[in-house]
N, C-alpha and C. Protein backbone atom coordinates (compact mmCIF):
# COMPACT_ATOMS: atom_id res chain seq x y z
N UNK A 1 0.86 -1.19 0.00
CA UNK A 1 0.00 0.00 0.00
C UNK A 1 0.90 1.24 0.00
N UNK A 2 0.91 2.25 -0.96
CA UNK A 2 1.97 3.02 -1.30
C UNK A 2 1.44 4.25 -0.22
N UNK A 3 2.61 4.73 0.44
CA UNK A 3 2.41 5.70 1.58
C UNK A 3 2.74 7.30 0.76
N UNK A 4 1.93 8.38 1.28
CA UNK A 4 1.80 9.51 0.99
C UNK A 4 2.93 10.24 1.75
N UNK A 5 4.26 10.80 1.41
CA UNK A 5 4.75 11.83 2.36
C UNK A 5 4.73 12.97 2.09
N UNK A 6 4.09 13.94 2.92
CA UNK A 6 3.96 15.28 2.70
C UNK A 6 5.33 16.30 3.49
N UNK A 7 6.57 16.10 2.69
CA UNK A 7 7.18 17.02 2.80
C UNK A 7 7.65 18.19 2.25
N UNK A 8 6.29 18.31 0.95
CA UNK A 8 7.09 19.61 0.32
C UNK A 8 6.69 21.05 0.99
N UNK A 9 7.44 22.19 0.78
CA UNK A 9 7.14 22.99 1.25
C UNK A 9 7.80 23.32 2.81
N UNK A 10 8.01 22.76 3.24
CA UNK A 10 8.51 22.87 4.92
C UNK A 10 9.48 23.79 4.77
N UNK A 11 10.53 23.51 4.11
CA UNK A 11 11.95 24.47 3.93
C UNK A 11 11.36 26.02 3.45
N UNK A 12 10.10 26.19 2.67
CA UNK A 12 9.71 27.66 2.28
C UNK A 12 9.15 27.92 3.71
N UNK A 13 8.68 27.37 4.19
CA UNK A 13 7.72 27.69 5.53
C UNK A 13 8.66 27.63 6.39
N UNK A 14 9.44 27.29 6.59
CA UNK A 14 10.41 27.36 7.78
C UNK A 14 11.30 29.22 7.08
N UNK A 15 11.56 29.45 6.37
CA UNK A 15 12.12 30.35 5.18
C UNK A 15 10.84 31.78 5.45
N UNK A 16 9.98 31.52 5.57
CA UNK A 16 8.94 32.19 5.22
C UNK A 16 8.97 33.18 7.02
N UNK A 17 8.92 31.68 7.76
CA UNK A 17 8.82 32.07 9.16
C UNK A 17 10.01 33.24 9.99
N UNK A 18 10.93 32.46 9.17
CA UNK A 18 12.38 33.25 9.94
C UNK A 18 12.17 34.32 8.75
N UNK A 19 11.44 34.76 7.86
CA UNK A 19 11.42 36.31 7.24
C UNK A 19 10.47 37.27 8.58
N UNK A 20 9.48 36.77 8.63
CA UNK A 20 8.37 37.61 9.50
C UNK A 20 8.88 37.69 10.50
N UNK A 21 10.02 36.60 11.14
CA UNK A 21 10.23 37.17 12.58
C UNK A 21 11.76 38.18 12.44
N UNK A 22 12.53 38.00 11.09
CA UNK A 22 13.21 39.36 11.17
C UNK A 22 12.42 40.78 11.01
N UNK A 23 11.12 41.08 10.21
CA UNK A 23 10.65 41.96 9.94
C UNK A 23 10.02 42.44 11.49
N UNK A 24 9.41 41.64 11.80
CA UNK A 24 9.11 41.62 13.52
C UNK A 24 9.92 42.33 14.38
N UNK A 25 11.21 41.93 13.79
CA UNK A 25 12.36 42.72 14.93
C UNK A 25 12.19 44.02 14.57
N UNK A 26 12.70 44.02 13.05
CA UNK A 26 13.19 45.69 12.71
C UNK A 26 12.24 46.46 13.03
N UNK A 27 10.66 46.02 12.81
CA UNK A 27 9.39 46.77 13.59
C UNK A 27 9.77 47.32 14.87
N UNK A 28 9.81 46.20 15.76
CA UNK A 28 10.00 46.24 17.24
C UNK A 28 11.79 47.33 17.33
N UNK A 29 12.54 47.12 16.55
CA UNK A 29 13.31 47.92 16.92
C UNK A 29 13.26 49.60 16.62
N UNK A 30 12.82 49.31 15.00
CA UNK A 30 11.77 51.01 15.02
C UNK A 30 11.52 51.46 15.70
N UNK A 31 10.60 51.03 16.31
CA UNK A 31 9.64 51.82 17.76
C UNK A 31 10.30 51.93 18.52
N UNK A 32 11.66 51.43 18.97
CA UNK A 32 12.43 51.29 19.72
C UNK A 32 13.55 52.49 20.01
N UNK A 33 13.93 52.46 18.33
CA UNK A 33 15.08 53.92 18.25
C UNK A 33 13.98 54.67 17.64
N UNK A 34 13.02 55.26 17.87
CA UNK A 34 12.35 56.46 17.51
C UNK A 34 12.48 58.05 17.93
N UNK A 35 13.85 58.47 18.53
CA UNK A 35 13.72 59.48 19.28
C UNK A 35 14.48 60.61 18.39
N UNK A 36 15.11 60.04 16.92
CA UNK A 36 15.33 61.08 15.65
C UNK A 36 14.23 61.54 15.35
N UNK A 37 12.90 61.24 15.39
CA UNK A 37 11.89 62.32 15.15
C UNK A 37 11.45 63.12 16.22
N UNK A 38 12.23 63.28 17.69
CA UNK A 38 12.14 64.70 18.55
C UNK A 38 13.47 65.22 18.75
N UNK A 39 14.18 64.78 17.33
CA UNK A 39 15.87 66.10 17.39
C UNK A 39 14.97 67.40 17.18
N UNK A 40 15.59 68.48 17.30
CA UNK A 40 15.17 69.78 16.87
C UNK A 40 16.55 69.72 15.33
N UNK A 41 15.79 69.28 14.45
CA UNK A 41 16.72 69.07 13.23
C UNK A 41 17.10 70.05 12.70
N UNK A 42 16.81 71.37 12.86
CA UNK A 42 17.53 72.53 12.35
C UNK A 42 18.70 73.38 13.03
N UNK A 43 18.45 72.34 14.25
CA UNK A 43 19.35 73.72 15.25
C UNK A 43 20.42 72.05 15.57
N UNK A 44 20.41 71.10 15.08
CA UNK A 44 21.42 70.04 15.12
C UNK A 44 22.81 70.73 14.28
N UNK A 45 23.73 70.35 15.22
CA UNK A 45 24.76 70.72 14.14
C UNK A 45 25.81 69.36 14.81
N UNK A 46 26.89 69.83 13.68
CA UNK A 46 28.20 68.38 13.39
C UNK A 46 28.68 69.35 13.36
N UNK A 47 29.85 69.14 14.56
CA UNK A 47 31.67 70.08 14.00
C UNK A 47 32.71 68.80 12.79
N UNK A 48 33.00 69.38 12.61
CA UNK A 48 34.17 68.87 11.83
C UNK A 48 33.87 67.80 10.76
N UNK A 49 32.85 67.96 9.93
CA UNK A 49 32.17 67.12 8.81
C UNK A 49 32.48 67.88 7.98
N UNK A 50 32.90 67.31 6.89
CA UNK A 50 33.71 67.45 5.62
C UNK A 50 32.98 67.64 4.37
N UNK A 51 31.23 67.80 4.61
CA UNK A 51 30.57 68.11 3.91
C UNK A 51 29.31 69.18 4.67
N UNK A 52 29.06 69.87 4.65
CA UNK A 52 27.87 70.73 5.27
C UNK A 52 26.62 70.04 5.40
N UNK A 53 26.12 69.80 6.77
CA UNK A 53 24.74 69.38 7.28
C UNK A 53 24.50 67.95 6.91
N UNK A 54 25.67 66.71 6.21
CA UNK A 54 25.62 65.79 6.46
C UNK A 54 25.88 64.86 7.88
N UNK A 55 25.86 65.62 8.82
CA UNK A 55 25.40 65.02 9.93
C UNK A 55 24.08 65.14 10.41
N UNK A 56 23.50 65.52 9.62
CA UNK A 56 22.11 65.39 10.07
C UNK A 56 21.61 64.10 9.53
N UNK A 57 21.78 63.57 8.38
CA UNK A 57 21.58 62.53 7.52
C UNK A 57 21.59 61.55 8.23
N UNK A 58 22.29 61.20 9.70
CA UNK A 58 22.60 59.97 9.66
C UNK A 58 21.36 59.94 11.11
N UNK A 59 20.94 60.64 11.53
CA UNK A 59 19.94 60.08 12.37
C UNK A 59 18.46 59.96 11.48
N UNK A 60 18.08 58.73 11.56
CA UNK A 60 17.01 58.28 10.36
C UNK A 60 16.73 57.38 11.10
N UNK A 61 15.43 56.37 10.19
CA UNK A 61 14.65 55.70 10.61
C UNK A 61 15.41 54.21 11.10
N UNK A 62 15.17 53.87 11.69
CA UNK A 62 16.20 52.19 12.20
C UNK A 62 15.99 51.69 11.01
N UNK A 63 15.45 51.22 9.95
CA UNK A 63 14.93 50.61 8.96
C UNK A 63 15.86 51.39 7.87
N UNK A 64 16.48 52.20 7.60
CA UNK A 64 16.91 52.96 7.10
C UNK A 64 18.27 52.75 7.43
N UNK A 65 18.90 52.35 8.31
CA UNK A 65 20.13 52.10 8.72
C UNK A 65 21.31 51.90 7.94
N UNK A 66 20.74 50.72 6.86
CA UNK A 66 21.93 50.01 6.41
C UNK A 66 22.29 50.98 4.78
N UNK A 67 21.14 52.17 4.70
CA UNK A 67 21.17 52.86 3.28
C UNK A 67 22.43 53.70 3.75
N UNK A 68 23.59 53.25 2.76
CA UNK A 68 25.00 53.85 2.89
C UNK A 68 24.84 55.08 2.20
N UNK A 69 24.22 55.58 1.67
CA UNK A 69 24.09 57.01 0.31
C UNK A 69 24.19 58.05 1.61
N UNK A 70 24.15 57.96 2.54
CA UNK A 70 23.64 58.97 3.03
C UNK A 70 24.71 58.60 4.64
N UNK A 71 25.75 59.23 4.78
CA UNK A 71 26.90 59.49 5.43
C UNK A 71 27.84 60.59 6.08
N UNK A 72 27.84 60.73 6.98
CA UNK A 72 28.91 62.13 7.44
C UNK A 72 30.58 61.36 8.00
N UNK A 73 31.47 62.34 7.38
CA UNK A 73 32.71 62.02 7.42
C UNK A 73 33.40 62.97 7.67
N UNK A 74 34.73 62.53 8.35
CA UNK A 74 35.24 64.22 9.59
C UNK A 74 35.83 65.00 8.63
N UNK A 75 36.04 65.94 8.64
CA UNK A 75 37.46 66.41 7.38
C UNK A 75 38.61 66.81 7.69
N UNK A 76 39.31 67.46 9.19
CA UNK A 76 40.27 67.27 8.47
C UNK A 76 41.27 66.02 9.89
N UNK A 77 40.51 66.12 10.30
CA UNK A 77 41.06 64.50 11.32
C UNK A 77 39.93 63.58 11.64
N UNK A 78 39.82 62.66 13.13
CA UNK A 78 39.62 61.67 13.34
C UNK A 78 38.01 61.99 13.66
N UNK A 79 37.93 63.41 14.40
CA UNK A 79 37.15 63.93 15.28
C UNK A 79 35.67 64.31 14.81
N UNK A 80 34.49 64.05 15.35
CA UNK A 80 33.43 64.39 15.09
C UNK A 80 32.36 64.63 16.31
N UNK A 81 31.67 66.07 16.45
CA UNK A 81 31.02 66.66 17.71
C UNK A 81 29.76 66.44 17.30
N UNK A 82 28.57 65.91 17.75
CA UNK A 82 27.35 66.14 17.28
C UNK A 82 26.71 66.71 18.50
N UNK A 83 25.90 67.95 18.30
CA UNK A 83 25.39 68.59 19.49
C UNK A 83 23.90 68.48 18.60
N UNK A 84 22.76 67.91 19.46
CA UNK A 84 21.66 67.52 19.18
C UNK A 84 20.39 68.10 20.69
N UNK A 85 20.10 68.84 19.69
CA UNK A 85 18.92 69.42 20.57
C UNK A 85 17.64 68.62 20.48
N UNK A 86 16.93 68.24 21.47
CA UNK A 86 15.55 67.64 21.45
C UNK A 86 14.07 68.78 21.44
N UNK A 87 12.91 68.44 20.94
CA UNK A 87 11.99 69.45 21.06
C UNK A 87 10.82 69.09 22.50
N UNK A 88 11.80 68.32 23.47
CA UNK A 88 11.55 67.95 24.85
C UNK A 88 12.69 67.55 25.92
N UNK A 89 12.22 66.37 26.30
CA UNK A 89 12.77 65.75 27.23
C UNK A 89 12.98 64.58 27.48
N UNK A 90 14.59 63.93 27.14
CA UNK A 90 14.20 62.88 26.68
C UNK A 90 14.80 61.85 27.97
N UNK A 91 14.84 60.37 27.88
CA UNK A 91 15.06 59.62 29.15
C UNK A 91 16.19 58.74 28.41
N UNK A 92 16.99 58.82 28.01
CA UNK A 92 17.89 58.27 27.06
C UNK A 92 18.66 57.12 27.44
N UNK A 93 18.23 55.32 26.90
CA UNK A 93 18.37 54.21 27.13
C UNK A 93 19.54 53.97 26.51
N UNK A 94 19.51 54.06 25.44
CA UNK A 94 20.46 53.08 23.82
C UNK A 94 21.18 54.13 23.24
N UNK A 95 22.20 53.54 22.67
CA UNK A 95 22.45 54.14 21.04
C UNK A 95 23.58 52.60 19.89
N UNK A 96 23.07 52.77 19.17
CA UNK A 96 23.47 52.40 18.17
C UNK A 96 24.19 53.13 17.39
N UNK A 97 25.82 53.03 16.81
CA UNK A 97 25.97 53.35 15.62
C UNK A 97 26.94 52.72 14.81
N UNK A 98 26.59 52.99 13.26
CA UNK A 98 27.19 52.34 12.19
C UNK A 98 28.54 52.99 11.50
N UNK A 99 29.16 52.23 11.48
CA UNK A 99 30.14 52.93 10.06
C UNK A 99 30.75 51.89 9.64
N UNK A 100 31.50 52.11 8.71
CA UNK A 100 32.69 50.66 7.64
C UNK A 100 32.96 49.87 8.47
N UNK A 101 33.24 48.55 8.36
CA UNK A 101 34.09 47.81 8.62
C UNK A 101 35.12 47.56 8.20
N UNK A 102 35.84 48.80 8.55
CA UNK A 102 37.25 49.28 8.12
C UNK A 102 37.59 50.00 9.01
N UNK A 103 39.07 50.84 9.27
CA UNK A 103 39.95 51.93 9.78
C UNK A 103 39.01 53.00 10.37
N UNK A 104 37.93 53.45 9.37
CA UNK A 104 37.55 54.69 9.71
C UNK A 104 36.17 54.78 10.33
N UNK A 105 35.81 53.35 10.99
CA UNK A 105 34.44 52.65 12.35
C UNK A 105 35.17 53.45 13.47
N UNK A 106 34.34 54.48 13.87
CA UNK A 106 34.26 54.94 15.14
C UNK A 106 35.09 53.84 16.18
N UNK A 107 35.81 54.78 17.13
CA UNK A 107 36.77 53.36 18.04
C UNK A 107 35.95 53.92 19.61
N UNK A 108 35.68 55.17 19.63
CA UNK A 108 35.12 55.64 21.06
C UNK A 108 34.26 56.70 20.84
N UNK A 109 33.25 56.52 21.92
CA UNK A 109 31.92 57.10 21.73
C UNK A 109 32.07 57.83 23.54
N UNK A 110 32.05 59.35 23.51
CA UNK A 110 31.81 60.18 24.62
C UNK A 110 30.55 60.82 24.51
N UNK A 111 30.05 60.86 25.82
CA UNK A 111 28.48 61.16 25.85
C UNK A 111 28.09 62.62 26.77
N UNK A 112 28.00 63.76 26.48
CA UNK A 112 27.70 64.85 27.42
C UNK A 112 26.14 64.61 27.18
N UNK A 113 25.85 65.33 28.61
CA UNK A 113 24.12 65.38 28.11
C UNK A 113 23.84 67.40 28.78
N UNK A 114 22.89 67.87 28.45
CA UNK A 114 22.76 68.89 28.50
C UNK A 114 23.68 70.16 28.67
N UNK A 115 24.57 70.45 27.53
CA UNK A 115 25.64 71.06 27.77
C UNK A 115 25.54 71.49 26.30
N UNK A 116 25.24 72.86 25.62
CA UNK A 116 24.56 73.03 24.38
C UNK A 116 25.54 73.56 23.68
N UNK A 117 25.69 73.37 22.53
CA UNK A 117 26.96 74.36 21.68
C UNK A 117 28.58 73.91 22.06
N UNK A 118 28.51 72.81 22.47
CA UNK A 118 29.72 72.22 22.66
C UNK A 118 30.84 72.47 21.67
N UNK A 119 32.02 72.74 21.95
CA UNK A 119 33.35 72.52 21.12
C UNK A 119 34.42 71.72 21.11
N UNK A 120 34.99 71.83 20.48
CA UNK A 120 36.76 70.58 20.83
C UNK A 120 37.19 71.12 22.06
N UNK A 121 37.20 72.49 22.39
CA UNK A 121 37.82 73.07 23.35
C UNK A 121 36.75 72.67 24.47
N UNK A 122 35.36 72.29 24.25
CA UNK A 122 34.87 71.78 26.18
C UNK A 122 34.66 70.45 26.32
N UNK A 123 34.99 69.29 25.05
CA UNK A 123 34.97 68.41 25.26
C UNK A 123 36.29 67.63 26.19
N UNK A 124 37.34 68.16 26.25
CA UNK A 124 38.20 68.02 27.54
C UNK A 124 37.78 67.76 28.73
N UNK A 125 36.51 68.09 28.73
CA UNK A 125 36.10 67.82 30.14
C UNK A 125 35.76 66.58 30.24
N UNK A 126 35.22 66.29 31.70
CA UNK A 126 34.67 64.46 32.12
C UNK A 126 33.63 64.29 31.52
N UNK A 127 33.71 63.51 30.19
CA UNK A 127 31.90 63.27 29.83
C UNK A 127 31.03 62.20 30.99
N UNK A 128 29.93 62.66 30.75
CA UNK A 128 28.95 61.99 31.33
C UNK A 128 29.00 60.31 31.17
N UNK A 129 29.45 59.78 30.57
CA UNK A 129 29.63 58.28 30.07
C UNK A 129 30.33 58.46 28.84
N UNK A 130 31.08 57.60 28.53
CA UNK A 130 32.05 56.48 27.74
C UNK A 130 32.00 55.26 27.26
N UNK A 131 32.21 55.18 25.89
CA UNK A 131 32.20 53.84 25.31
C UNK A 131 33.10 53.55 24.27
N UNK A 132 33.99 52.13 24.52
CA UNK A 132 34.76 51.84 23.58
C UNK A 132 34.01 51.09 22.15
N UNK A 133 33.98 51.35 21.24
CA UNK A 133 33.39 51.47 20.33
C UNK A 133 33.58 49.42 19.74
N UNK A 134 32.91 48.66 19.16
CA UNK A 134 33.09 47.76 18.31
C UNK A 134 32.65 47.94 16.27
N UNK A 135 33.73 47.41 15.97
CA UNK A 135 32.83 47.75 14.39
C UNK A 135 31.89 47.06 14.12
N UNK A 136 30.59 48.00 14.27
CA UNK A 136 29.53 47.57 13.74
C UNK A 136 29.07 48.16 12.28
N UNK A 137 29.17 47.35 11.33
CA UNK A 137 28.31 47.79 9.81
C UNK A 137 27.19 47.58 9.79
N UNK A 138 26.62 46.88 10.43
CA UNK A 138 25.26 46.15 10.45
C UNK A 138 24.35 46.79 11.39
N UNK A 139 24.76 47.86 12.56
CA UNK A 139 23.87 48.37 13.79
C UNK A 139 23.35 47.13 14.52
N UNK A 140 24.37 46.07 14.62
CA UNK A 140 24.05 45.24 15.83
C UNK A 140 23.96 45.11 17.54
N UNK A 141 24.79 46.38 17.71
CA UNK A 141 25.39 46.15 18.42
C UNK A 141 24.55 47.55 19.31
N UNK A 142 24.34 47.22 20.58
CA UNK A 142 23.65 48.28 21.03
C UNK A 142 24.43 48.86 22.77
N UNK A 143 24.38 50.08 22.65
CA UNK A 143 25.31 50.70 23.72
C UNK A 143 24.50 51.68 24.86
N UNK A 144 24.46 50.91 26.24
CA UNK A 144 23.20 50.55 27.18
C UNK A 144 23.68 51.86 27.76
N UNK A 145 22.80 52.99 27.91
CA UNK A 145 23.39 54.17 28.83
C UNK A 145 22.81 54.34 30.15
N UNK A 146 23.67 54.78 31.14
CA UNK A 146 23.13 54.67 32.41
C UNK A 146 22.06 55.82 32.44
N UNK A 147 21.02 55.05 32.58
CA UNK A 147 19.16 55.89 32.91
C UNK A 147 19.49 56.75 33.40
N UNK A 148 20.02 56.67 34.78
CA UNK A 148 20.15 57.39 36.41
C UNK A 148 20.47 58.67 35.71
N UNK A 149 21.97 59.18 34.87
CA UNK A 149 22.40 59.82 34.76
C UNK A 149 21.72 60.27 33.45
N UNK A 150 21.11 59.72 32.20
CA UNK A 150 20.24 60.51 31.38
C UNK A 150 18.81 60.29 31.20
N UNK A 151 18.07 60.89 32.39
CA UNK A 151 16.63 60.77 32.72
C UNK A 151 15.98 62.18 32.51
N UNK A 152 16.70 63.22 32.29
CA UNK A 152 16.54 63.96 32.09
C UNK A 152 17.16 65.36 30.61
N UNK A 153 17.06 64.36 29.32
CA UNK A 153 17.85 65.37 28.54
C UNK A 153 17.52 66.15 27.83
N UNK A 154 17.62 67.61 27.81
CA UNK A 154 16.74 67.93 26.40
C UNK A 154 17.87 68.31 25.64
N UNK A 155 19.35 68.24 26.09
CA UNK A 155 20.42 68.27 24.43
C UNK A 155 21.69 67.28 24.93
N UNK A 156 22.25 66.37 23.75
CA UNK A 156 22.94 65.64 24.06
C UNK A 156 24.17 65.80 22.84
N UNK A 157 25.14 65.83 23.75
CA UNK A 157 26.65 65.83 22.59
C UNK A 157 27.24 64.59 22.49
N UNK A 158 26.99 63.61 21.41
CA UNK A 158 28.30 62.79 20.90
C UNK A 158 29.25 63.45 20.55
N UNK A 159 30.61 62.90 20.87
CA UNK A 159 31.85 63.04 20.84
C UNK A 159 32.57 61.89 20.30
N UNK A 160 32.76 61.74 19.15
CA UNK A 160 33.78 60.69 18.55
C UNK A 160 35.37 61.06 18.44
N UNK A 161 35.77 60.77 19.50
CA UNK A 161 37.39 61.48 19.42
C UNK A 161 38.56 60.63 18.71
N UNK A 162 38.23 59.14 18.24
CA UNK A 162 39.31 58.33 17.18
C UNK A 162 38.43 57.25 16.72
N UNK A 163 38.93 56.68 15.87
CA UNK A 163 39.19 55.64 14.79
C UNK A 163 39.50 54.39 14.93
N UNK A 164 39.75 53.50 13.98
CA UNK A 164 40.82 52.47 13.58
C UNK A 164 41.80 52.48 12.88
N UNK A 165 42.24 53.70 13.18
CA UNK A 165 43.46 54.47 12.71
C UNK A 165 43.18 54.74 10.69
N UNK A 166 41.79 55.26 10.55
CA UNK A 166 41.73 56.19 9.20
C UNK A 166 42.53 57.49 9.93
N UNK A 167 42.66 58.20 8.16
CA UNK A 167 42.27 58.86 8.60
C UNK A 167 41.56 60.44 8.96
N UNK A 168 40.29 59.37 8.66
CA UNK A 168 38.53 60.24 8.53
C UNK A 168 37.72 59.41 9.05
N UNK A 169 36.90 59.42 9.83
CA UNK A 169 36.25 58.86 10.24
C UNK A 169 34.56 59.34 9.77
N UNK A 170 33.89 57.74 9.37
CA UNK A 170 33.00 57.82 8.95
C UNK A 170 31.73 57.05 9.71
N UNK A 171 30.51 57.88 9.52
CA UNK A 171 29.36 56.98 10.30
C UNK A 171 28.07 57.19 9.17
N UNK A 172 27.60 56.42 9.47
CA UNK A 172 25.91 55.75 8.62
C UNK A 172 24.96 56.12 9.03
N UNK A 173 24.99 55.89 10.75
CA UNK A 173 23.95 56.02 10.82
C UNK A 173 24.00 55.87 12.85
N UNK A 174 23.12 56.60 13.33
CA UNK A 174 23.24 56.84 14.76
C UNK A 174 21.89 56.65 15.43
N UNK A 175 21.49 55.37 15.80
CA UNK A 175 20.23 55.64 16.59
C UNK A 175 20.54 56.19 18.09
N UNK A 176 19.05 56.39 18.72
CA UNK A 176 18.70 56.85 19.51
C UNK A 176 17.58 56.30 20.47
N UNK A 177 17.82 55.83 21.68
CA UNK A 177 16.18 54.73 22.49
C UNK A 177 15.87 55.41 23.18
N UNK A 178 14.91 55.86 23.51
CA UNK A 178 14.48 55.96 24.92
C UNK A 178 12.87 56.54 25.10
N UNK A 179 12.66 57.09 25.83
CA UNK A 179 11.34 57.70 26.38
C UNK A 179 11.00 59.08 25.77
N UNK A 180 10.28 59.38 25.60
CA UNK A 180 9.93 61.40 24.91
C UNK A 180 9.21 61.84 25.94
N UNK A 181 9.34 63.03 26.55
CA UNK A 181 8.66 63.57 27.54
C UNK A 181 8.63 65.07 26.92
N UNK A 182 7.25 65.58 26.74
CA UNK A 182 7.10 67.18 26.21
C UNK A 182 7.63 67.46 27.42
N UNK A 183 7.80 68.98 27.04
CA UNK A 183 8.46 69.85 27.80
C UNK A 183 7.76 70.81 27.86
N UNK A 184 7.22 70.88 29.77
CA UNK A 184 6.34 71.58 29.64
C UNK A 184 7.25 73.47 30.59
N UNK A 185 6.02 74.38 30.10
CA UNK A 185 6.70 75.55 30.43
C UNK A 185 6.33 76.38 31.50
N UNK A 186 7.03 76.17 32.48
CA UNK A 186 6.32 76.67 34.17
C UNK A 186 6.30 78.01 34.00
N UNK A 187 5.76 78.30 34.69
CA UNK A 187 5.78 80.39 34.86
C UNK A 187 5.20 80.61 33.65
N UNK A 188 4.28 80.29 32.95
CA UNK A 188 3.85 81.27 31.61
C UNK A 188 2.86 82.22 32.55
N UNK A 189 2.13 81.23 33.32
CA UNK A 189 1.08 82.65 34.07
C UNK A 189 1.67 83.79 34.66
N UNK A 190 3.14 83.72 34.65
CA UNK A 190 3.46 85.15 35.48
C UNK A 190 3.46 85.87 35.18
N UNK A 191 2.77 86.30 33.51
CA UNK A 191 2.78 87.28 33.24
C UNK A 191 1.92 88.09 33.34
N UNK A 192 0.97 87.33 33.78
CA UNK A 192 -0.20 88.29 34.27
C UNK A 192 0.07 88.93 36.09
N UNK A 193 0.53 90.03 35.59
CA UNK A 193 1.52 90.24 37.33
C UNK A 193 0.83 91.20 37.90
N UNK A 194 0.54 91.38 39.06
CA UNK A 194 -0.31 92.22 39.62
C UNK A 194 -0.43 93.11 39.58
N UNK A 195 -1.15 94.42 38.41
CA UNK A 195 -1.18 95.51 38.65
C UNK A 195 -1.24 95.89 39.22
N UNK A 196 -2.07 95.64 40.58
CA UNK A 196 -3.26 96.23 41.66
C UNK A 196 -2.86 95.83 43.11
N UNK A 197 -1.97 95.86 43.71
CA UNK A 197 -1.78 94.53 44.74
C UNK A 197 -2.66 94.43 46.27
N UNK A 198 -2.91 93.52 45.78
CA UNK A 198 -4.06 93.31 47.08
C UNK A 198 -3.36 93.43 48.58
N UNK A 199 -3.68 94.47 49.58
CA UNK A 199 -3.06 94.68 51.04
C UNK A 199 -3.52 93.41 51.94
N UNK A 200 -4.67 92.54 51.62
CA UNK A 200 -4.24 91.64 52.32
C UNK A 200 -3.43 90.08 51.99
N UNK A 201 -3.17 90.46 50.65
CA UNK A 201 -2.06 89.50 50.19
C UNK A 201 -0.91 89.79 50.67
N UNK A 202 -0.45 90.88 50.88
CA UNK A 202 0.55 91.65 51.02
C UNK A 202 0.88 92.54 52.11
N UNK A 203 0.15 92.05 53.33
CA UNK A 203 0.51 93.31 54.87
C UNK A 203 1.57 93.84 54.78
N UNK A 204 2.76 93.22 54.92
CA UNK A 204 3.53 94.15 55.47
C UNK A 204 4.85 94.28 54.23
N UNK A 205 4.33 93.79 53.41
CA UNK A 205 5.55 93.98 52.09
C UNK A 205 4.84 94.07 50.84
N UNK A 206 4.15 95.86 50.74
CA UNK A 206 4.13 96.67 49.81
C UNK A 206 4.49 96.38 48.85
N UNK A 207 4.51 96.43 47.36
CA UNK A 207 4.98 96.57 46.28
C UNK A 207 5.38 98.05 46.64
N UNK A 208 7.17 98.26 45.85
CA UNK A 208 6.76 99.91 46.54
C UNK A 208 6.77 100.42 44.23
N UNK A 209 6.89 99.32 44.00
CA UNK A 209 6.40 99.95 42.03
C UNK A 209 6.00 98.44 41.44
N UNK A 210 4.93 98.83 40.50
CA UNK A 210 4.70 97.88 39.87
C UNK A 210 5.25 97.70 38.68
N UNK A 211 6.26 97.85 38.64
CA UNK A 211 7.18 97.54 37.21
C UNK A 211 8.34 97.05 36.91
N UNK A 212 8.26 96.32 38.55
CA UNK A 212 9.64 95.14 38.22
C UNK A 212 9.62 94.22 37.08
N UNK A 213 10.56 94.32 36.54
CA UNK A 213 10.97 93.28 35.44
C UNK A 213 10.95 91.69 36.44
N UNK A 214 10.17 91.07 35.75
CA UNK A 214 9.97 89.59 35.43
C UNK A 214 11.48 89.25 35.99
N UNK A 215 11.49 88.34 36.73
CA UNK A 215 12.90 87.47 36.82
C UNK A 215 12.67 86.13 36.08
């Protein structure tokens, strides 16, 4: 009695399966590095990029990662400042970033957080955290930042101070994890300031003019 085996197809379905659960990830990691859409992208700037406002290019969608067209590279050494303003407040988990797997893959990653308009000349100081860099081409590799210390950021400076001995150093692409918190704005009511001042708000300390300037 001739037996039926039903094995075709398994290898596409097994093929099929491990597609949806990579697409699954890059989803889940999307949502994950989403915090390039609260840079303040106009007031972002890159020191020492060898082309104008291609450091803005490289914070993009996680899904977008591996598109090489679109790159910032130092010009005239190793060094690259990114001072990145947020249009809040952010709680900053992760970062990811890409470049060659070659000489010119980022070797160390310095992290200031709220310290705006940074230069070569204040990055001398103690950054907030440090990381020795691995070459990642692929954005595998993810670099865990201590919460405690960025729970509160609304501008953050990368500092790439060397290489793998290029020498230019190049990146792809830079995510960003964490939490978005608007930023909200205390004191707007003070401007409605007391013309009139009420004596029993006020017994024994007069306004002696009503036209102090706002502190």
């Amino acid at each position: 009695m001739p037996h039926n085996h039903h094995h075709h197809g398994t290898g596409h379905q097994c093929e099929a399966e491990s597609t949806s659960a990579d697409q699954d990830n890059v989803l889940e990691m999307g949502i994950q590095y989403s915090l390039f859409k609260k840079i303040d992208t106009e007031n972002l700037e890159c020191l020492n990029e060898a082309e104008e406002n291609s450091g803005k290019k490289v914070f993009k969608a996680y899904e977008n990662r591996l598109d090489f067209g679109d790159f910032v590279e130092s010009d005239c050494d190793q060094e690259l400042i990114f001072n990145i303003p947020f249009t809040g407040n952010v709680k900053l988990k992760g970062i990811v970033i890409i470049g060659n797997n070659d000489e010119t893959h980022p070797k160390k990653m310095r992290l200031f957080k709220n310290r705006e308009k940074m230069t070569f000349d204040d990055v001398t100081m103690q950054a907030d955290q440090e990381f020795p860099l691995e070459k990642d081409p692929t954005g595998t590799l993810e670099y865990s930042t201590k919460v405690v210390a960025f729970s509160s950021v609304h501008h953050l400076t990368i500092h790439i101070p060397t290489n793998y001995g290029g020498e230019t150093t190049r990146v792809y692409y830079i995510g960003l994890k964490g939490e978005f918190f608007e930023r909200h704005h205390h004191g707007v009511t003070i401007c409605t300031y007391e013309s009139r001042p009420n004596v029993s708000d006020h017994k024994n300390n007069l306004f002696d003019s009503v036209n102090h300037a706002i502190q």
